[in-house]
C-alpha atoms as a PDB file:
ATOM      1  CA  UNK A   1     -21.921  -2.503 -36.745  1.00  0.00           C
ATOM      2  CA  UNK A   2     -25.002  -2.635 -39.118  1.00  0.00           C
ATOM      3  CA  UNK A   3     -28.140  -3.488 -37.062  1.00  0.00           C
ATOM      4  CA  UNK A   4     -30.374  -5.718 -39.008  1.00  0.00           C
ATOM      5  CA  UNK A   5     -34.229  -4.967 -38.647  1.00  0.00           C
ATOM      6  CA  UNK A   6     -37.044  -7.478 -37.996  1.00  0.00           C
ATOM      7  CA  UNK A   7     -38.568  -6.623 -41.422  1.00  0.00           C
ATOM      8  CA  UNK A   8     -35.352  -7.224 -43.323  1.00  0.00           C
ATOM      9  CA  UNK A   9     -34.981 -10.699 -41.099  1.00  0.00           C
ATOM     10  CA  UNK A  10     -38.652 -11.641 -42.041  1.00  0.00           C
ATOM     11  CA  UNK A  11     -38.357 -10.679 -45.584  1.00  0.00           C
ATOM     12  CA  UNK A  12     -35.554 -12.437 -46.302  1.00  0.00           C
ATOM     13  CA  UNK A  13     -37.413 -15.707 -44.711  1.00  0.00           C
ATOM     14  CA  UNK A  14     -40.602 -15.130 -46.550  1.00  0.00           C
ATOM     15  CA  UNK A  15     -38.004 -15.776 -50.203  1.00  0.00           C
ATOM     16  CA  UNK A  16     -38.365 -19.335 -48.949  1.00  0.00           C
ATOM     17  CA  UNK A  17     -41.174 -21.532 -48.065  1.00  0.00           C
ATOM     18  CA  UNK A  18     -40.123 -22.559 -44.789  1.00  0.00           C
ATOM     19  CA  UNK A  19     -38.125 -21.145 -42.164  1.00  0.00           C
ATOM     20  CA  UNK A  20     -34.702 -22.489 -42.649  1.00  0.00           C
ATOM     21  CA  UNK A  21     -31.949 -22.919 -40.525  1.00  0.00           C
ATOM     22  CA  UNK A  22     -29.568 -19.867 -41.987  1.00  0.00           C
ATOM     23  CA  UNK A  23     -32.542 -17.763 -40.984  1.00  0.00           C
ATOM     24  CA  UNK A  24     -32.723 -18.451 -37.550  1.00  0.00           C
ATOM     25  CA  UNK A  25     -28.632 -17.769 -37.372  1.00  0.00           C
ATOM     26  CA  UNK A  26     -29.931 -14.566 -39.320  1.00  0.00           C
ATOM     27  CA  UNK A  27     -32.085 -13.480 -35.826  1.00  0.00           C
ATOM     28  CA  UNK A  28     -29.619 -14.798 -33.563  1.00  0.00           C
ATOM     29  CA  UNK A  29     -27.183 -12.527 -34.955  1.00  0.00           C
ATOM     30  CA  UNK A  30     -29.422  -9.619 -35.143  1.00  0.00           C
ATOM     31  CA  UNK A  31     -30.130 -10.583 -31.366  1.00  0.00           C
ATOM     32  CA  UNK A  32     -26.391 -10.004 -30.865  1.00  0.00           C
ATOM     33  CA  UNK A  33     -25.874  -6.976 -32.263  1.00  0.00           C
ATOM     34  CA  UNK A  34     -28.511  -5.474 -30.864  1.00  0.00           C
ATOM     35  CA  UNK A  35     -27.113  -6.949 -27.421  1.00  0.00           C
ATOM     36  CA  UNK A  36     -24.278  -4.622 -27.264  1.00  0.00           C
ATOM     37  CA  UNK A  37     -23.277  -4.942 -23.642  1.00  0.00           C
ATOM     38  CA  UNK A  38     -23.094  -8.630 -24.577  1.00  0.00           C
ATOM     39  CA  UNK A  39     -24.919  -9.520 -21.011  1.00  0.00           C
ATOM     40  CA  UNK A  40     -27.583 -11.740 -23.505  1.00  0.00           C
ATOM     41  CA  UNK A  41     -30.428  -9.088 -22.990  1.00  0.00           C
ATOM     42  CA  UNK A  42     -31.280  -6.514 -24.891  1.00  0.00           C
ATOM     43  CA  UNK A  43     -32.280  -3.589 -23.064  1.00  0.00           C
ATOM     44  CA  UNK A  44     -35.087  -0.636 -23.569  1.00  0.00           C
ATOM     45  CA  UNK A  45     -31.547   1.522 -24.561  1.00  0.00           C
ATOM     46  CA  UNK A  46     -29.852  -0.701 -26.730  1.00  0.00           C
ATOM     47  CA  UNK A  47     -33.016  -1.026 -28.706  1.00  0.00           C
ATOM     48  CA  UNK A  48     -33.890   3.201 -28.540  1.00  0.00           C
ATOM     49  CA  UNK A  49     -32.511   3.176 -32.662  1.00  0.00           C
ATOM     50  CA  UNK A  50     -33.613   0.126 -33.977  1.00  0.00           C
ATOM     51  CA  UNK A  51     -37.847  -0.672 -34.944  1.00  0.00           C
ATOM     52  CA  UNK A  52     -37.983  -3.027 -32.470  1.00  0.00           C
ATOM     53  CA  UNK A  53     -37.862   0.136 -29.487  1.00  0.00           C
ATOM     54  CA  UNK A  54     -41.847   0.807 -30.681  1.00  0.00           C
ATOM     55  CA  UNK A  55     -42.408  -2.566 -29.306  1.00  0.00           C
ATOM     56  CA  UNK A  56     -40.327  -3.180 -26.863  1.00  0.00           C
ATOM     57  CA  UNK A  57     -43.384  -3.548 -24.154  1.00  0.00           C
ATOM     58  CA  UNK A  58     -45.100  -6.122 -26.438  1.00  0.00           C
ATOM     59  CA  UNK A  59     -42.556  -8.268 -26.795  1.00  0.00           C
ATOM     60  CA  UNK A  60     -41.295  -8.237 -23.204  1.00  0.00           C
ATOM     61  CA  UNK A  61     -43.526 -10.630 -22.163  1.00  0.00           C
ATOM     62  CA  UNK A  62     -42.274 -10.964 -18.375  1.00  0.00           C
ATOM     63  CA  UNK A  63     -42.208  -7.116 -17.788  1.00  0.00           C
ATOM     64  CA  UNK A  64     -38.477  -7.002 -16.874  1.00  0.00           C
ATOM     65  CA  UNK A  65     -37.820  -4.231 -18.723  1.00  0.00           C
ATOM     66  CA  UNK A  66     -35.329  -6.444 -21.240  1.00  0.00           C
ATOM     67  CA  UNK A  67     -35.781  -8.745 -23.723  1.00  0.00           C
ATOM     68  CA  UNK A  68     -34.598 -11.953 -23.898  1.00  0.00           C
ATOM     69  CA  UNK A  69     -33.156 -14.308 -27.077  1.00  0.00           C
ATOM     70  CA  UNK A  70     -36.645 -16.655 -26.446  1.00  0.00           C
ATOM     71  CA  UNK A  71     -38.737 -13.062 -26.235  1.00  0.00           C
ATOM     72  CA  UNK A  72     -37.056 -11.962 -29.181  1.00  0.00           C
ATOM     73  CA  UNK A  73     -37.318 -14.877 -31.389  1.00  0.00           C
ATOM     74  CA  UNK A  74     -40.860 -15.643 -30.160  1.00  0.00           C
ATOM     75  CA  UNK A  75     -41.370 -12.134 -31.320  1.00  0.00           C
ATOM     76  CA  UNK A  76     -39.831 -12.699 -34.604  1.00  0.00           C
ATOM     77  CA  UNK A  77     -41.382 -15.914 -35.713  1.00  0.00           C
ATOM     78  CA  UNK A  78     -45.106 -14.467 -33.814  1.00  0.00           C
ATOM     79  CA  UNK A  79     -44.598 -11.864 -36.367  1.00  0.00           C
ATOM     80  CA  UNK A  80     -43.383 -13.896 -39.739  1.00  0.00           C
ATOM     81  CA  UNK A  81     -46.164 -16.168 -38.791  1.00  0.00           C
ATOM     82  CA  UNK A  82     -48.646 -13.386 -39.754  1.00  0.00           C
ATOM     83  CA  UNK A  83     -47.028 -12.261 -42.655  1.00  0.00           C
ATOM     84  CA  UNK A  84     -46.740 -15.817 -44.317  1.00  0.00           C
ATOM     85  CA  UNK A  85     -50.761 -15.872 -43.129  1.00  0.00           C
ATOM     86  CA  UNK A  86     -51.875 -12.411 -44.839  1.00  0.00           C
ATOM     87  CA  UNK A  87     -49.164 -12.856 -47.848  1.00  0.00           C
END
């Protein structure tokens, strides 16, 4: 399955002004592939091959050593957040 990455989610949401609703189903799908046990976690393994592994710590704010859908998309819309600021 292709794995979508963060920069390809938040490019594709900076072609619009706003965050719409097609790109939030964009990161919750990303979320699930990345989830490939399907246990709604994504773990320090399943990320290893995708951009998000460089950041894992960061963005696993409760230190549990997986990240959760609200991690992840806090993540996500932390980071488009910035790049709609500097852009």
């Amino acid at each position: 399955m292709k794995k979508l990455t963060i920069a390809a989610l938040i490019s594709a949401a900076l072609s619009t002004s706003a965050f719409a609703g097609d790109d939030m189903d964009k990161i919750d799908t990303t979320f699930a592939d990345l989830d490939n046990d399907d246990n709604g976690y994504i773990s320090r393994e399943e990320a290893d091959d995708d951009e998000i592994s460089e950041h894992f710590s960061k963005i696993d704010a409760n230190s549990d050593m997986q990240l959760s859908m609200k991690e992840f998309n806090s993540h996500v819309m932390k980071f488009f957040h910035r790049q709609l600021h500097v852009g």
